[in-house]
PDB file of N, CA and C in Angstrom:
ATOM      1  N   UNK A   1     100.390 106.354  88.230  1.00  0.00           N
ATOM      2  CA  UNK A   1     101.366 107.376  88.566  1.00  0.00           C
ATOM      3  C   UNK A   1     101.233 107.754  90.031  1.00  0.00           C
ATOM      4  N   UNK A   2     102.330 108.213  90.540  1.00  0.00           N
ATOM      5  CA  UNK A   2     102.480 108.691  92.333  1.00  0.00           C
ATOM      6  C   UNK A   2     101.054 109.990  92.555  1.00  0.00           C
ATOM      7  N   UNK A   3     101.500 110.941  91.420  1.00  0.00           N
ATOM      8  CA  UNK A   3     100.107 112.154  91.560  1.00  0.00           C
ATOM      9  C   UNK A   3      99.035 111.896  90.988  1.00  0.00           C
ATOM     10  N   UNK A   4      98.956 110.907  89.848  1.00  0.00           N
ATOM     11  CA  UNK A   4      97.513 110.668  88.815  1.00  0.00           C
ATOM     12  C   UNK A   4      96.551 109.707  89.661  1.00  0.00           C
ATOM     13  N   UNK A   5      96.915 109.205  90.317  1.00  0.00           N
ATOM     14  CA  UNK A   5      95.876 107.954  91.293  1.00  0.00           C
ATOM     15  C   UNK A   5      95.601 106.977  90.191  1.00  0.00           C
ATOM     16  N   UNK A   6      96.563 106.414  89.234  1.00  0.00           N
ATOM     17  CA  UNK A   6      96.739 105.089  88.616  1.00  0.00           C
ATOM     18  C   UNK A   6      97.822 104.572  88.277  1.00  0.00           C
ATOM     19  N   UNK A   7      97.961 103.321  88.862  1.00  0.00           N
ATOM     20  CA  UNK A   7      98.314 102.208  88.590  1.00  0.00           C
ATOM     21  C   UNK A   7      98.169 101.454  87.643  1.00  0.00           C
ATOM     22  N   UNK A   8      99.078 101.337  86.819  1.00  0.00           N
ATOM     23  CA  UNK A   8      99.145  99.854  85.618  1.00  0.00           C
ATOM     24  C   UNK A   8      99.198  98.870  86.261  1.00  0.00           C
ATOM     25  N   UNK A   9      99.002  97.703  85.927  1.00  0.00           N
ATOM     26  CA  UNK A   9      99.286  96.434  86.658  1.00  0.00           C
ATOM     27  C   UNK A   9      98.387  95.469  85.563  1.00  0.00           C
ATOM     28  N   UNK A  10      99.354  93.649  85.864  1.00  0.00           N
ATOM     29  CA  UNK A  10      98.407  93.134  84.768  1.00  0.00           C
ATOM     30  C   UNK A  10      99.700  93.528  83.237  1.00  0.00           C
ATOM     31  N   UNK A  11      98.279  92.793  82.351  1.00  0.00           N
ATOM     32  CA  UNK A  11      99.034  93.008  81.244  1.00  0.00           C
ATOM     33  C   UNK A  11      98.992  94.729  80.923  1.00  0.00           C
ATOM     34  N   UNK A  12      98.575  95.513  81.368  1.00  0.00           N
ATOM     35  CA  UNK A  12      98.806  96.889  80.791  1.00  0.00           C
ATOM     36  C   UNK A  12      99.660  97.613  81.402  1.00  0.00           C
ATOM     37  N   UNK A  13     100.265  96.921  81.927  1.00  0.00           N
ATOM     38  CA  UNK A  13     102.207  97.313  82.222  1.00  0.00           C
ATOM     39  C   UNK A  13     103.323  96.696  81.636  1.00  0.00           C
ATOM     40  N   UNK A  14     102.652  95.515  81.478  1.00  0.00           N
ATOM     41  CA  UNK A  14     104.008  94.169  80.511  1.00  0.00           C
ATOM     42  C   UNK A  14     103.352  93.002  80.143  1.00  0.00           C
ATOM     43  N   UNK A  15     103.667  92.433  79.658  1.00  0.00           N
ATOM     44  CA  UNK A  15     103.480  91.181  79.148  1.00  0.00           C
ATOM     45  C   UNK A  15     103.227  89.960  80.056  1.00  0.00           C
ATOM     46  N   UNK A  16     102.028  89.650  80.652  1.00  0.00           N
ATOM     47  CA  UNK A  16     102.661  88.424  81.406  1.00  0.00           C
ATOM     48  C   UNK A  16     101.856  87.486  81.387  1.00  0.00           C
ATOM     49  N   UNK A  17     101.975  86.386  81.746  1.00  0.00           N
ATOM     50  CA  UNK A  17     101.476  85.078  82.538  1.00  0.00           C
ATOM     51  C   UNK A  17     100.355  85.350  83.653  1.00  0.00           C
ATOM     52  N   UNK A  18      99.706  84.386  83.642  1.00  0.00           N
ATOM     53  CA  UNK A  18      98.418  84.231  84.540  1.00  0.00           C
ATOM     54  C   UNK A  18      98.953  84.584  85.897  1.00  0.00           C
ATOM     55  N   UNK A  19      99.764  83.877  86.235  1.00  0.00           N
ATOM     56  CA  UNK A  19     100.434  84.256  88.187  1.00  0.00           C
ATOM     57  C   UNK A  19     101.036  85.506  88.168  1.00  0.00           C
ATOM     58  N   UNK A  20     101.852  85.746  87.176  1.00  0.00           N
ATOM     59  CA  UNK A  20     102.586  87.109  87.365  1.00  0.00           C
ATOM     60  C   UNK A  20     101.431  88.461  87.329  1.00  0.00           C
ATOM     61  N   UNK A  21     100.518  88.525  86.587  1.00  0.00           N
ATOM     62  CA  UNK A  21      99.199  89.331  86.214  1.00  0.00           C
ATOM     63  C   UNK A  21      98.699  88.997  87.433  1.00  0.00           C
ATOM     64  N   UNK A  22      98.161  87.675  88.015  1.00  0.00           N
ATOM     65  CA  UNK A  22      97.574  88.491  89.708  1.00  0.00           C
ATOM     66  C   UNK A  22      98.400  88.768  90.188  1.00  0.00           C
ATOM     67  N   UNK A  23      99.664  88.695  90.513  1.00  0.00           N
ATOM     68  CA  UNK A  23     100.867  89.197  91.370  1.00  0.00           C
ATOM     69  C   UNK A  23     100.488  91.087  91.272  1.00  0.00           C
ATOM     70  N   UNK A  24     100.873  90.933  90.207  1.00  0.00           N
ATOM     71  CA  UNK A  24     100.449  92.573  89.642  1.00  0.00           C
ATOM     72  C   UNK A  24      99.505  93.346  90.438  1.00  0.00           C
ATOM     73  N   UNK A  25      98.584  92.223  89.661  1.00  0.00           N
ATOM     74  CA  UNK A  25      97.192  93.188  90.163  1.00  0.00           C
ATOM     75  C   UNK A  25      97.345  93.049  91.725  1.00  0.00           C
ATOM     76  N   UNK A  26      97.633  92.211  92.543  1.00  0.00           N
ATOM     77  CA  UNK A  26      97.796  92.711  93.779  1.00  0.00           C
ATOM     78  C   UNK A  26      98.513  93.252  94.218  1.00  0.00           C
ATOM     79  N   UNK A  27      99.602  93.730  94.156  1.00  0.00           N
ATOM     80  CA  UNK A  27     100.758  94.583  94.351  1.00  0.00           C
ATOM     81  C   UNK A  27     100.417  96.055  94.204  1.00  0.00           C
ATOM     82  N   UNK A  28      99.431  96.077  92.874  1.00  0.00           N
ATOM     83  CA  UNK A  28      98.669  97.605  91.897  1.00  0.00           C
ATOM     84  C   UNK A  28      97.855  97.560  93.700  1.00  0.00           C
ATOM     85  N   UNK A  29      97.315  96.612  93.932  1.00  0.00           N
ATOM     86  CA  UNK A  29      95.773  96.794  94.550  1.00  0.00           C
ATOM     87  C   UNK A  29      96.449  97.591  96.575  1.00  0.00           C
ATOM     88  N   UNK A  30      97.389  96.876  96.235  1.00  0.00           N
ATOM     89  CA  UNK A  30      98.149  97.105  97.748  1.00  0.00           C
ATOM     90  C   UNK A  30      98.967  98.858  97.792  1.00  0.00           C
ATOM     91  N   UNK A  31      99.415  99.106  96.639  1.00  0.00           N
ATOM     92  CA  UNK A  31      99.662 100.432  96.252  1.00  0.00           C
ATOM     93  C   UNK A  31      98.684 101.755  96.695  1.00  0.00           C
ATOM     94  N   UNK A  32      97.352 100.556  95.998  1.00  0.00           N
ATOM     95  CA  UNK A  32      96.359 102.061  95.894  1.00  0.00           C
ATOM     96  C   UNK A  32      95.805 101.914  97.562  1.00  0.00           C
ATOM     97  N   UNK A  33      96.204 101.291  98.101  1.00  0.00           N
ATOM     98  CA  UNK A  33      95.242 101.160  99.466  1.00  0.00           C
ATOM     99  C   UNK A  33      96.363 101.682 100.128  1.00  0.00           C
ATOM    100  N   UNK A  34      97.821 101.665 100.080  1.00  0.00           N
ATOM    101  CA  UNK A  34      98.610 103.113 100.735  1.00  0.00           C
ATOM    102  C   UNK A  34      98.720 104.436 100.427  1.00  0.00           C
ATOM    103  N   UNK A  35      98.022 104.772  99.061  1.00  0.00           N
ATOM    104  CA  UNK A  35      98.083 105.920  98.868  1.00  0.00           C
ATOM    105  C   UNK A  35      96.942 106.518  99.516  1.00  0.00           C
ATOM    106  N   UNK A  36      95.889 105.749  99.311  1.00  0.00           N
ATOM    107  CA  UNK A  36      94.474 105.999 100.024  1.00  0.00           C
ATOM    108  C   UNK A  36      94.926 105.928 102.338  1.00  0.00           C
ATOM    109  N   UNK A  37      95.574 105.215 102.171  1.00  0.00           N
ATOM    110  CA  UNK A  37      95.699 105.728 103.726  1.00  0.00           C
ATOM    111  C   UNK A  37      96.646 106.913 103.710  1.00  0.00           C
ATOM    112  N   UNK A  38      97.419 106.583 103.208  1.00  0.00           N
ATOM    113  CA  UNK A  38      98.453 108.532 103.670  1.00  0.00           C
ATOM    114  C   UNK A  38      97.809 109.263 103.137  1.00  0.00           C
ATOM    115  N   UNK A  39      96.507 109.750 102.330  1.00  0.00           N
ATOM    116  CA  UNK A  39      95.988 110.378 101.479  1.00  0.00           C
ATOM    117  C   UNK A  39      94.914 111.005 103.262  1.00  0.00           C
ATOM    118  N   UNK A  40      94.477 109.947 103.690  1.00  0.00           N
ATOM    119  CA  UNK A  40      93.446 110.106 104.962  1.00  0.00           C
ATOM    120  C   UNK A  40      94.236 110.426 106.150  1.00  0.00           C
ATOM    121  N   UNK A  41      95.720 109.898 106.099  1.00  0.00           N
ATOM    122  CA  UNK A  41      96.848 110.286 107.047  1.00  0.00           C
ATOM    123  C   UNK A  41      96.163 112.336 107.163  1.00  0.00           C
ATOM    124  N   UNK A  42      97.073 112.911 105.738  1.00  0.00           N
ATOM    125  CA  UNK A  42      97.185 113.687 105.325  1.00  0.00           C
ATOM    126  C   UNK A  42      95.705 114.617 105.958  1.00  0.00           C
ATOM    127  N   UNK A  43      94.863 114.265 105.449  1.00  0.00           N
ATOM    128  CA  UNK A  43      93.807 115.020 106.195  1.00  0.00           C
ATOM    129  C   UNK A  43      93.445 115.246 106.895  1.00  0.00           C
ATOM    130  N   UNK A  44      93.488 114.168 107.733  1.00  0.00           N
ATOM    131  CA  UNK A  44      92.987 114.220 109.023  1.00  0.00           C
ATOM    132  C   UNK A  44      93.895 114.907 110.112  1.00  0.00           C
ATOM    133  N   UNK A  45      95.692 115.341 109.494  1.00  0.00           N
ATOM    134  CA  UNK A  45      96.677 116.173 110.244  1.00  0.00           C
ATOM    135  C   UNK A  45      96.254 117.685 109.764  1.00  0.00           C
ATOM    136  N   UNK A  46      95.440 117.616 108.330  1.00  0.00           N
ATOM    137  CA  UNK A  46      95.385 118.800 108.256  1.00  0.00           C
ATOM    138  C   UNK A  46      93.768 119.544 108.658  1.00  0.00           C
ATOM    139  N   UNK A  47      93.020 119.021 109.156  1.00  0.00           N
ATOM    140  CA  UNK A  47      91.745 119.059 109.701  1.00  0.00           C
ATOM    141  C   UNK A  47      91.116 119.634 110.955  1.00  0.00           C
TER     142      UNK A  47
END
């Protein structure tokens, strides 16, 4: 979720295939590493 700090990805979002499941999981993995920078954005404006 955008506020929970998780990501589904993989089969525990849908159904998939070996390529589509790493697709996932990297897409999940690329998500959490922008929330984690605007998250450090965020602080460091408010600091």
């Amino acid at each position: 979720s955008a506020s929970g700090g998780q990501v589904a990805a993989g089969a525990a979002a849908a159904p998939l295939d070996v390529n589509r499941a790493v697709q996932s999981a990297t897409a999940a993995a690329l998500r959490g590493i922008q929330v984690i920078h605007r998250n450090t954005r965020a602080e460091a404006s408010h600091g």
